[in-house]
PDB file of N, CA and C in Angstrom:
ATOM      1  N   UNK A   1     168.326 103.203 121.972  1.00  0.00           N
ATOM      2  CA  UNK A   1     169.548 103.825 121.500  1.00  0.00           C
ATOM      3  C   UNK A   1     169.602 105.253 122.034  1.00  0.00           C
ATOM      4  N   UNK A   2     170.517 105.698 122.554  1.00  0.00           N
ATOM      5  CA  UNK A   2     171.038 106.990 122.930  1.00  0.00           C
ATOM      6  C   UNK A   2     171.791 107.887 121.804  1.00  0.00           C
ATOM      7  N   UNK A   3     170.892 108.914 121.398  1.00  0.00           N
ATOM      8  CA  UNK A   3     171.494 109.212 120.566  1.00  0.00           C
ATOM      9  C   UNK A   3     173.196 110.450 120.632  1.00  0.00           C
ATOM     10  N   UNK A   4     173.177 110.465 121.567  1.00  0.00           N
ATOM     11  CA  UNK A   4     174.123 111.757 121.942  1.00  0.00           C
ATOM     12  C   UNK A   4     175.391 110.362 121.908  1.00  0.00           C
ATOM     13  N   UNK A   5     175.089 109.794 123.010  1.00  0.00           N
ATOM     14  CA  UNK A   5     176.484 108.276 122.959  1.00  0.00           C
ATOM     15  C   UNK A   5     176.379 107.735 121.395  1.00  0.00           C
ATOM     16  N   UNK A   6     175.681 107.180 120.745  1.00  0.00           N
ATOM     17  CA  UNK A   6     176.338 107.220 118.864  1.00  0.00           C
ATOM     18  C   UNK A   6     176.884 108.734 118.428  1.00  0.00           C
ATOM     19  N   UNK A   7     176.343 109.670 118.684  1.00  0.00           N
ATOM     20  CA  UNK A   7     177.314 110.390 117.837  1.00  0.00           C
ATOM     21  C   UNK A   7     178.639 110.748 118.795  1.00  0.00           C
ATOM     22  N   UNK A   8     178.711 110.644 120.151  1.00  0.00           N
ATOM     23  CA  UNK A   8     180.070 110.923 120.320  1.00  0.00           C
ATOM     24  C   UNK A   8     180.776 109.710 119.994  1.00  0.00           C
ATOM     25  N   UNK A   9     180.175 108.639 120.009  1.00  0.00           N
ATOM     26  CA  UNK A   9     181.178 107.527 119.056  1.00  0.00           C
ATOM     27  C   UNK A   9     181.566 107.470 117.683  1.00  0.00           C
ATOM     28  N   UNK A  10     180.597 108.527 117.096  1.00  0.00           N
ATOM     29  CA  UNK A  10     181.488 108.777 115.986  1.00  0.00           C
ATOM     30  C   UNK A  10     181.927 109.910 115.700  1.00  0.00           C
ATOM     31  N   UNK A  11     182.335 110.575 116.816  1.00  0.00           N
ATOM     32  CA  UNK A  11     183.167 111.894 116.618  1.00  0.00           C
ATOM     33  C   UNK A  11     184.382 111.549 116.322  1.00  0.00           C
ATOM     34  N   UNK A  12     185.033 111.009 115.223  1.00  0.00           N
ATOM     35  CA  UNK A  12     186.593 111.161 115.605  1.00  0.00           C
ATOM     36  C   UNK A  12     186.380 110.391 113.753  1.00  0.00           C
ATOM     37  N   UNK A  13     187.685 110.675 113.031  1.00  0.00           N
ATOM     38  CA  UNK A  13     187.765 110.070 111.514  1.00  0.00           C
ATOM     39  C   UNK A  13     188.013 109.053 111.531  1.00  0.00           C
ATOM     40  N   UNK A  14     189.014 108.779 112.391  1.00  0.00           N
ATOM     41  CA  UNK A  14     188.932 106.983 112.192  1.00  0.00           C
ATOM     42  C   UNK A  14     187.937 105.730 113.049  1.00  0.00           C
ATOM     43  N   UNK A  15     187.035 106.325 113.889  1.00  0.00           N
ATOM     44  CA  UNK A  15     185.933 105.669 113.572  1.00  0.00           C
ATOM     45  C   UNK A  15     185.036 105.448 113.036  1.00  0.00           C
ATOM     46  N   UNK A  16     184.879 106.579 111.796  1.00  0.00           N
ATOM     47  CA  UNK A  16     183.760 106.996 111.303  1.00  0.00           C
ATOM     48  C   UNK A  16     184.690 106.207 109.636  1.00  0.00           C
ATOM     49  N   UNK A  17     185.847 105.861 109.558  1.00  0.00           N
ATOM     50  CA  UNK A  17     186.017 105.377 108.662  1.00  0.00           C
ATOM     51  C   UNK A  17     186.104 103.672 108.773  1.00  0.00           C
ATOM     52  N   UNK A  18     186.197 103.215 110.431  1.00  0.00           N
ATOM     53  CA  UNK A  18     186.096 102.004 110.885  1.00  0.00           C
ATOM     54  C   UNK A  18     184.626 101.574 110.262  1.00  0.00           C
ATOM     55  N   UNK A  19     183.522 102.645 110.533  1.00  0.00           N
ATOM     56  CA  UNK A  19     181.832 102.122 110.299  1.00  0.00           C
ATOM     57  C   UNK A  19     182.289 102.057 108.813  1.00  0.00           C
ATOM     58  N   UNK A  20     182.445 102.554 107.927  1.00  0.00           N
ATOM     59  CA  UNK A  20     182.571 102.549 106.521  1.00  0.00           C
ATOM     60  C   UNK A  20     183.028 101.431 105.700  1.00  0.00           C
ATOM     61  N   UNK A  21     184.812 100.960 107.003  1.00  0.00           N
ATOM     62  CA  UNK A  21     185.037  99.858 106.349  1.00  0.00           C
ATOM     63  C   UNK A  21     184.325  98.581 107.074  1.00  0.00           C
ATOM     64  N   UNK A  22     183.870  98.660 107.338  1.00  0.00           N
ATOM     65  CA  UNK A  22     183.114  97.167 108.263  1.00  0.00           C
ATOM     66  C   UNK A  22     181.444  97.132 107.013  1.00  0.00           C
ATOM     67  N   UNK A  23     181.384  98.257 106.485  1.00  0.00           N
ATOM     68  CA  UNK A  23     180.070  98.311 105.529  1.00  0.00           C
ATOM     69  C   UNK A  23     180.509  97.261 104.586  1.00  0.00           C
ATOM     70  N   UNK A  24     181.738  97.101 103.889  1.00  0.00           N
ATOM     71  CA  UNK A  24     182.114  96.164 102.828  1.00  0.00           C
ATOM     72  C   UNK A  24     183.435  95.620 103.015  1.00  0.00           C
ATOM     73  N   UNK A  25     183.642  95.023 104.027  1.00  0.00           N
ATOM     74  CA  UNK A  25     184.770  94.571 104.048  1.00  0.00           C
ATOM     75  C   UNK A  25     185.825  94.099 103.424  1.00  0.00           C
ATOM     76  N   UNK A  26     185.196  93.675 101.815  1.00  0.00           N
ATOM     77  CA  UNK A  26     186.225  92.994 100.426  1.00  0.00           C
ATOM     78  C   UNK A  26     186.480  94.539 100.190  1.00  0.00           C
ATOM     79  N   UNK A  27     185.708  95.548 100.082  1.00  0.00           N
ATOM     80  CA  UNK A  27     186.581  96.522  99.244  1.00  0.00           C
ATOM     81  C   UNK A  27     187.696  97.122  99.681  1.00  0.00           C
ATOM     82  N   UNK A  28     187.524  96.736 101.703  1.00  0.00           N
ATOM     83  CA  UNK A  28     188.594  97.547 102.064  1.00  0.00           C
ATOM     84  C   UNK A  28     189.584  96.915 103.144  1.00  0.00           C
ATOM     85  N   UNK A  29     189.527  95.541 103.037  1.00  0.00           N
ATOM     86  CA  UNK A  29     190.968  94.645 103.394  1.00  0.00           C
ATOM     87  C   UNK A  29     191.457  93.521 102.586  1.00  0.00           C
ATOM     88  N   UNK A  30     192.623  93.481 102.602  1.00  0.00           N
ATOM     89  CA  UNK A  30     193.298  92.825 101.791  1.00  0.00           C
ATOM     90  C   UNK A  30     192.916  91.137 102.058  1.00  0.00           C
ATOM     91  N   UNK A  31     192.855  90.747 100.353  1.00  0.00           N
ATOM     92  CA  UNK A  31     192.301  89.077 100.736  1.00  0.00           C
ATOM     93  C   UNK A  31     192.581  88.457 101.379  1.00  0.00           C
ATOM     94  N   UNK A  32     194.228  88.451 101.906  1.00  0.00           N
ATOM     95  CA  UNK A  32     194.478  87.070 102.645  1.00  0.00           C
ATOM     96  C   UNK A  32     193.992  87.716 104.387  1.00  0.00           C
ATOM     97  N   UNK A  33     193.645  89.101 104.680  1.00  0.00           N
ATOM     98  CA  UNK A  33     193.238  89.139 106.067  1.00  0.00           C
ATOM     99  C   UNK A  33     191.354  88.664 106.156  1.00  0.00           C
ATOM    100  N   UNK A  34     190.839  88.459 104.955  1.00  0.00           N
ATOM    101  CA  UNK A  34     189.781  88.029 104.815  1.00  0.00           C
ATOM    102  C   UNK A  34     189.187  86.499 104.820  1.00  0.00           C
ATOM    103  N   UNK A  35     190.513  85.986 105.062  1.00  0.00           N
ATOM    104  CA  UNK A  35     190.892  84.362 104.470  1.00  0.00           C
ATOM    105  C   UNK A  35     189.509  83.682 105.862  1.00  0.00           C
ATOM    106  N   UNK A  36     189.787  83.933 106.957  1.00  0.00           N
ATOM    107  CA  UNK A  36     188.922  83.661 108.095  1.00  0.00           C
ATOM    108  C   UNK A  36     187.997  84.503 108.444  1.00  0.00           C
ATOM    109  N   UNK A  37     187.250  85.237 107.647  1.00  0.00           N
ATOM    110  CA  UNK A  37     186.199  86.411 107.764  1.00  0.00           C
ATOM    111  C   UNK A  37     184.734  85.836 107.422  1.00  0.00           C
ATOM    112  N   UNK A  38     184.166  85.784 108.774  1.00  0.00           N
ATOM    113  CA  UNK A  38     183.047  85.149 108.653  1.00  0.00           C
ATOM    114  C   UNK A  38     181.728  86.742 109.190  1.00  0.00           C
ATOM    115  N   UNK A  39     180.745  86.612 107.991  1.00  0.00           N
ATOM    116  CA  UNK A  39     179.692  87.732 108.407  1.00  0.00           C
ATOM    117  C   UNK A  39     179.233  87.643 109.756  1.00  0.00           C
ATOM    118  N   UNK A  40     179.227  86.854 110.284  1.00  0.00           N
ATOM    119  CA  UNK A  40     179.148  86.441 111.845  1.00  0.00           C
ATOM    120  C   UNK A  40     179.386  86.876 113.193  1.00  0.00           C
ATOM    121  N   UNK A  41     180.609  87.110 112.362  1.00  0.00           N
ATOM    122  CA  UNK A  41     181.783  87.124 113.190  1.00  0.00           C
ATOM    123  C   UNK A  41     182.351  88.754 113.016  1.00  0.00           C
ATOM    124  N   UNK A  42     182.497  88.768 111.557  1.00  0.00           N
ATOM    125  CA  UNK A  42     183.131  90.375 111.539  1.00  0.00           C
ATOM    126  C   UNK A  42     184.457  90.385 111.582  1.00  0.00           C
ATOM    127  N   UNK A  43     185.194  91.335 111.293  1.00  0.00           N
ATOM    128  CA  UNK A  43     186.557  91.539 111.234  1.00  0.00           C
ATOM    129  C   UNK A  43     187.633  91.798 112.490  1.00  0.00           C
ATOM    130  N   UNK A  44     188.805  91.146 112.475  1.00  0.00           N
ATOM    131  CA  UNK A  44     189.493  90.851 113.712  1.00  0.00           C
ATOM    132  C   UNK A  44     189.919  92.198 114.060  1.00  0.00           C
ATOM    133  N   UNK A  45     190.103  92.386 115.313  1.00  0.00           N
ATOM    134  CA  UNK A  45     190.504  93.781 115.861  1.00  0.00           C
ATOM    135  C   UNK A  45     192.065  94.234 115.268  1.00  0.00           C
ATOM    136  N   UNK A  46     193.042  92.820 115.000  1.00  0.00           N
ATOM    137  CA  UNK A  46     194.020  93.216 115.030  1.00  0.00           C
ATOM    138  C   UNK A  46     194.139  94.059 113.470  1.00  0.00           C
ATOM    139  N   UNK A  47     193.328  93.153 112.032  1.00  0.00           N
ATOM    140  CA  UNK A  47     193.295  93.409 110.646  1.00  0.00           C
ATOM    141  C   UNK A  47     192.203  95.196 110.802  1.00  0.00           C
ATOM    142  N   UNK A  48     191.805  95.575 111.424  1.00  0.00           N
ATOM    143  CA  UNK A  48     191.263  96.894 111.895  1.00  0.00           C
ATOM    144  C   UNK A  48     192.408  97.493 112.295  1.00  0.00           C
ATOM    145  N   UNK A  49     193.332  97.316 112.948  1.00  0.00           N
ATOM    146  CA  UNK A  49     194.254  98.419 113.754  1.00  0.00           C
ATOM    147  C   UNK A  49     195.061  98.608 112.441  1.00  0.00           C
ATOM    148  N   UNK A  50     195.619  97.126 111.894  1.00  0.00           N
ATOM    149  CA  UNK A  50     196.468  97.491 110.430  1.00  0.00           C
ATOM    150  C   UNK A  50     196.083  98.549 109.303  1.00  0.00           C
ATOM    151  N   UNK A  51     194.429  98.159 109.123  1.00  0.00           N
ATOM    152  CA  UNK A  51     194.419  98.907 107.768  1.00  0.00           C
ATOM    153  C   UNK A  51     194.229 100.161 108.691  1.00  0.00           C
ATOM    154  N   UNK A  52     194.172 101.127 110.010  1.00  0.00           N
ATOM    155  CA  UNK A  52     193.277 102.046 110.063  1.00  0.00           C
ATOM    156  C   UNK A  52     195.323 102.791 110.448  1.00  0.00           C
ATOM    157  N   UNK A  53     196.684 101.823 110.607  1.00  0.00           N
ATOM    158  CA  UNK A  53     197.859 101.849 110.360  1.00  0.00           C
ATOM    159  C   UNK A  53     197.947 102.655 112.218  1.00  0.00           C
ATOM    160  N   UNK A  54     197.047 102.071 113.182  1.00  0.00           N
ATOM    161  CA  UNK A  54     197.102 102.116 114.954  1.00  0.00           C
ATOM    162  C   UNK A  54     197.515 101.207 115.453  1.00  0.00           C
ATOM    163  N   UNK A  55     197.797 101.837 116.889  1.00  0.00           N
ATOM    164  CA  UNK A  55     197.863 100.295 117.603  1.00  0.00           C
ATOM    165  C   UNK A  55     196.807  99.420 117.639  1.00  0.00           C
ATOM    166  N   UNK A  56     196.986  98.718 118.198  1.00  0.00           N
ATOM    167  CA  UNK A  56     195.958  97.644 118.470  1.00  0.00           C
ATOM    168  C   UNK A  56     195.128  97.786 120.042  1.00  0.00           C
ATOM    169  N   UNK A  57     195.623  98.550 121.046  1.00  0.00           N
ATOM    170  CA  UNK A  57     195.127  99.145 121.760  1.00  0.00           C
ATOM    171  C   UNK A  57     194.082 100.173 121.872  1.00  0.00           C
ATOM    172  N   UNK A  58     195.015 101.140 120.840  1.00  0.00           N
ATOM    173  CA  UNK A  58     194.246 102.144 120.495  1.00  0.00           C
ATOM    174  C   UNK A  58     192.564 102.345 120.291  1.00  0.00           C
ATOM    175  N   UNK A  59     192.865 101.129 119.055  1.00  0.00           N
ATOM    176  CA  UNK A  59     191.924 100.987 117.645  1.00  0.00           C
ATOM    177  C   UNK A  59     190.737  99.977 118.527  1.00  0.00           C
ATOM    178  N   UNK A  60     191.501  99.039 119.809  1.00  0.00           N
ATOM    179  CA  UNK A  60     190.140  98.505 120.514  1.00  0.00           C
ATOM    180  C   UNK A  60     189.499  99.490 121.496  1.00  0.00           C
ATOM    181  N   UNK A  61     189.988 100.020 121.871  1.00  0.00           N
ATOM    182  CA  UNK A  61     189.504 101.709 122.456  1.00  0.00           C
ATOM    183  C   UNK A  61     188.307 101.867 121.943  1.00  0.00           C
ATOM    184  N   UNK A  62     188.447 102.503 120.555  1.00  0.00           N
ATOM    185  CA  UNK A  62     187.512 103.069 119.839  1.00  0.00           C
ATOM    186  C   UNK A  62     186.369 102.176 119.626  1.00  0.00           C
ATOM    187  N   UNK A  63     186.742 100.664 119.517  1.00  0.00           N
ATOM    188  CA  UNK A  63     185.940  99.718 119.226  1.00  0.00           C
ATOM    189  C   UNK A  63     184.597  99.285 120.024  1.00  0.00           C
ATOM    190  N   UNK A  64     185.053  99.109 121.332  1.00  0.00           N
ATOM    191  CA  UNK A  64     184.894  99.170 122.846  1.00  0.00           C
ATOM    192  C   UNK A  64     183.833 100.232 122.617  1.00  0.00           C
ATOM    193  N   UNK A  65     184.107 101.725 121.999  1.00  0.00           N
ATOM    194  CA  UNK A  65     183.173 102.795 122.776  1.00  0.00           C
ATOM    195  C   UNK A  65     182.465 102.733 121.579  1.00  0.00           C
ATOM    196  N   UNK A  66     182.411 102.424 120.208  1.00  0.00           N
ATOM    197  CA  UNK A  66     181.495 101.996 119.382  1.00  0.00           C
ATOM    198  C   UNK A  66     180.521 101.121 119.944  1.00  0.00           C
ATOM    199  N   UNK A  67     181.023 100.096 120.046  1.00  0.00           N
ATOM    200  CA  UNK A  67     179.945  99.025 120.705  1.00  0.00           C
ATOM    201  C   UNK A  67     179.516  98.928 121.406  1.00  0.00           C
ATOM    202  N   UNK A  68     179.805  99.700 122.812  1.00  0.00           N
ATOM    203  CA  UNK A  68     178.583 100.644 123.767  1.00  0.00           C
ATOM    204  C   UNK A  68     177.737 101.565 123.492  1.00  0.00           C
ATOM    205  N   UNK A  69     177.948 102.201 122.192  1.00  0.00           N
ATOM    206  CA  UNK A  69     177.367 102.568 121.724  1.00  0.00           C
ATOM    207  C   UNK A  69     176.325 102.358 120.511  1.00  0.00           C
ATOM    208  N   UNK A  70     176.114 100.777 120.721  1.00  0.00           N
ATOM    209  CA  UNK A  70     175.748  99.644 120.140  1.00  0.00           C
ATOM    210  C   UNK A  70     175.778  99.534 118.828  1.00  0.00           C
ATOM    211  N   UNK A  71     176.696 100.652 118.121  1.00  0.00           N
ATOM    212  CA  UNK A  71     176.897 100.665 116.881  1.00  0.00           C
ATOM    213  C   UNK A  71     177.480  99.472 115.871  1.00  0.00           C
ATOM    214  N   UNK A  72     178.565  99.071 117.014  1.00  0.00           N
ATOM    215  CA  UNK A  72     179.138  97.733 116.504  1.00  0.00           C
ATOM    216  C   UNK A  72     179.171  96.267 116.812  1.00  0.00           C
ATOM    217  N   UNK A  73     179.148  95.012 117.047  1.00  0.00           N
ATOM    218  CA  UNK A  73     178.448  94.081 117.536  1.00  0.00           C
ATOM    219  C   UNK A  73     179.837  93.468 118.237  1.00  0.00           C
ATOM    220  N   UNK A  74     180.620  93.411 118.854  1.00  0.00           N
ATOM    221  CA  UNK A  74     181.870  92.568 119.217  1.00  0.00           C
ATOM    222  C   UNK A  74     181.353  91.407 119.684  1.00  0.00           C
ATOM    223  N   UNK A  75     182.607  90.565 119.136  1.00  0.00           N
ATOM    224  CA  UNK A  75     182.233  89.045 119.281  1.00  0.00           C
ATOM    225  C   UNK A  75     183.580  88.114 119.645  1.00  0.00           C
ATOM    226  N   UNK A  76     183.691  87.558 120.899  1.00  0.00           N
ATOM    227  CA  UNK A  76     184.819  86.769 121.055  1.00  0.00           C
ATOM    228  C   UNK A  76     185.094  85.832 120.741  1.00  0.00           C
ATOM    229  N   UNK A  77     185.861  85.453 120.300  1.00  0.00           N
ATOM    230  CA  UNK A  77     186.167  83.767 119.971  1.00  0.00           C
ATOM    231  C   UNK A  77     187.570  83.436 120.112  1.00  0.00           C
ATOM    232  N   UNK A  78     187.469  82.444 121.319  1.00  0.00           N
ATOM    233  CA  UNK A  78     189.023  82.276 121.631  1.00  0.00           C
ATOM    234  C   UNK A  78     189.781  83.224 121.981  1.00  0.00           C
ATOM    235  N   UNK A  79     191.036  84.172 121.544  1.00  0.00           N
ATOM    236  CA  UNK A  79     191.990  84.933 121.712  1.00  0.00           C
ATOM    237  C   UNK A  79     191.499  86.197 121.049  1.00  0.00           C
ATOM    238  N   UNK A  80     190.531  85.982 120.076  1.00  0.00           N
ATOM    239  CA  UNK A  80     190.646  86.870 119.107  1.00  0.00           C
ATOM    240  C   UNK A  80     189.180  87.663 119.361  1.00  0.00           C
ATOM    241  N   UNK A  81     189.055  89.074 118.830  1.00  0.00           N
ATOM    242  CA  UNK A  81     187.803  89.813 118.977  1.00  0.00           C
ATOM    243  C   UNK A  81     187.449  90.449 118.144  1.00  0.00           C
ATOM    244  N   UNK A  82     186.593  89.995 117.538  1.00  0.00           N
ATOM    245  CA  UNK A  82     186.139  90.638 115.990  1.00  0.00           C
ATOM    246  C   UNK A  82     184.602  91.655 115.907  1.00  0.00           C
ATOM    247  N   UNK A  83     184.413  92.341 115.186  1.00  0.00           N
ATOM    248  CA  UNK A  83     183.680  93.487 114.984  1.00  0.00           C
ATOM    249  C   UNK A  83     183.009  93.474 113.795  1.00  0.00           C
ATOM    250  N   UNK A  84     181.513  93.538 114.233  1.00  0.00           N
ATOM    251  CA  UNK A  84     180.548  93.876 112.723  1.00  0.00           C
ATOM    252  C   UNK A  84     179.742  95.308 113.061  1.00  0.00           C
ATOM    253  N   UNK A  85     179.273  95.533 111.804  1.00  0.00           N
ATOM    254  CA  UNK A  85     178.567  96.454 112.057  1.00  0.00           C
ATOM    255  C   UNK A  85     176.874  95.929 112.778  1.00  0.00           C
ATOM    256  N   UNK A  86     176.051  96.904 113.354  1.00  0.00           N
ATOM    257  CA  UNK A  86     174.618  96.775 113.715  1.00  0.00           C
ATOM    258  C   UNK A  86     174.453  97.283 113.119  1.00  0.00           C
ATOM    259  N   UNK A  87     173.561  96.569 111.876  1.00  0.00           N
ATOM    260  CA  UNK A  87     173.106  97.367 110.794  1.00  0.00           C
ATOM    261  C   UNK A  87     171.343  98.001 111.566  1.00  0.00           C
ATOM    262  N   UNK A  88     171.038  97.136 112.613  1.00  0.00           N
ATOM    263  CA  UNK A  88     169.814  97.872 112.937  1.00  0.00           C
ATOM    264  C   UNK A  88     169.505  98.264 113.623  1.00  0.00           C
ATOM    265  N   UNK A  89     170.866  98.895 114.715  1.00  0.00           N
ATOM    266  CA  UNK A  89     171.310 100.422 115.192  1.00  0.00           C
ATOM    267  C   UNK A  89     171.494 101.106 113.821  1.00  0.00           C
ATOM    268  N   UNK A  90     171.920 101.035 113.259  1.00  0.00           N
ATOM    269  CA  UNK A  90     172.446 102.421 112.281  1.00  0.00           C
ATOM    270  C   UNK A  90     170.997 102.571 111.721  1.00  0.00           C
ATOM    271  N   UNK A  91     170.369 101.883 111.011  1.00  0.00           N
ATOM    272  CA  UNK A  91     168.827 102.065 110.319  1.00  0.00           C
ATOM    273  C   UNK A  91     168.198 103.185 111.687  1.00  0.00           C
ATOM    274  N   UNK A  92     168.432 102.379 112.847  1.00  0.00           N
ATOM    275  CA  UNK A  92     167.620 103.303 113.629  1.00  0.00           C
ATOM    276  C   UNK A  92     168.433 104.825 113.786  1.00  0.00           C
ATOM    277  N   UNK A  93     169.479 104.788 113.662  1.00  0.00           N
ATOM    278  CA  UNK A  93     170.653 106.145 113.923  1.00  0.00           C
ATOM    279  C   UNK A  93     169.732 107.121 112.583  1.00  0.00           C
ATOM    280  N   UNK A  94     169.825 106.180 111.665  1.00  0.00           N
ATOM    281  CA  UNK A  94     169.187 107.123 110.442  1.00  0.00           C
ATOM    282  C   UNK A  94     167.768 107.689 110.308  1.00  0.00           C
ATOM    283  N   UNK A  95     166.866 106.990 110.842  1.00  0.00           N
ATOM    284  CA  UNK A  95     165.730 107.463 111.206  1.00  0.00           C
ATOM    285  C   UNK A  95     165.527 108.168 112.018  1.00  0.00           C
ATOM    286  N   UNK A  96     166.393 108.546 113.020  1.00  0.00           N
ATOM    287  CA  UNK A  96     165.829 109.512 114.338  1.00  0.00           C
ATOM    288  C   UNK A  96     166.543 110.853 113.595  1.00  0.00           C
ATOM    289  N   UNK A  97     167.381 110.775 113.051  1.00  0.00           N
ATOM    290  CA  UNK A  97     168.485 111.669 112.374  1.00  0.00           C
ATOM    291  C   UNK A  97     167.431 112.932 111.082  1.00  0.00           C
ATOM    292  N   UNK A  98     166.641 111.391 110.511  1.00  0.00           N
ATOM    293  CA  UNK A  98     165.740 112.017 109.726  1.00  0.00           C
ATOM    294  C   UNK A  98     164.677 112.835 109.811  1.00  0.00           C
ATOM    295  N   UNK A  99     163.721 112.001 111.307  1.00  0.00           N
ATOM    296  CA  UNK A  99     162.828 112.244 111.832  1.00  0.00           C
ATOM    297  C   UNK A  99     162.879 113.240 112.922  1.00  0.00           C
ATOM    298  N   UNK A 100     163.868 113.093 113.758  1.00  0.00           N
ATOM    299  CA  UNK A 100     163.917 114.276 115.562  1.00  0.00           C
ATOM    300  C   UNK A 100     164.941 115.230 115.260  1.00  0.00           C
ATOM    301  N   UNK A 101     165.914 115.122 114.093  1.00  0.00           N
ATOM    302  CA  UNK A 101     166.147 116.587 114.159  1.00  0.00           C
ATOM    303  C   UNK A 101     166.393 117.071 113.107  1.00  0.00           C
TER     304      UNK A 101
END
């Protein structure tokens, strides 16, 4: 992990509120966009652009440079491209955070 590329991926509020909502996804999208929400799989790019109220361009932008920044796991299926968190990038984000500086 590079740590300078995670934090410029989360320089900005609405990615840093994207990692937040991908932490619990029931608390922070509405049930019926949850109806096909598999832990697996992660949440669709398009139900991300809605609640974060972006395009859908935009919001895969950010997504894109999250997940090069291996923060987030993207996953295709069919038409659609959905997003989880790496929970073990972030464990490691938190330990170097704790430990190197």
């Amino acid at each position: 992990m590079k740590l300078l590329e995670v934090i410029k991926s989360l320089s900005n509020e609405t990615r840093l509120n994207i990692l937040g909502w991908l932490k619990d996804p029931f608390d922070h999208f509405p049930e019926e966009e949850l109806s096909n929400y598999s832990p697996e799989l992660g949440i669709c790019v398009s139900d991300i652009a809605q609640k974060a109220a972006m395009s859908v361009p935009t919001v895969s932008d950010y997504l894109k440079t999250m997940s090069n920044a291996e923060i987030l796991i993207g996953t295709r299926k069919g038409q659609w491209t959905y997003y989880k968190r790496n929970e073990k990038a972030i464990q490691e984000l938190a330990r170097m955070i704790k430990e190197d500086l």
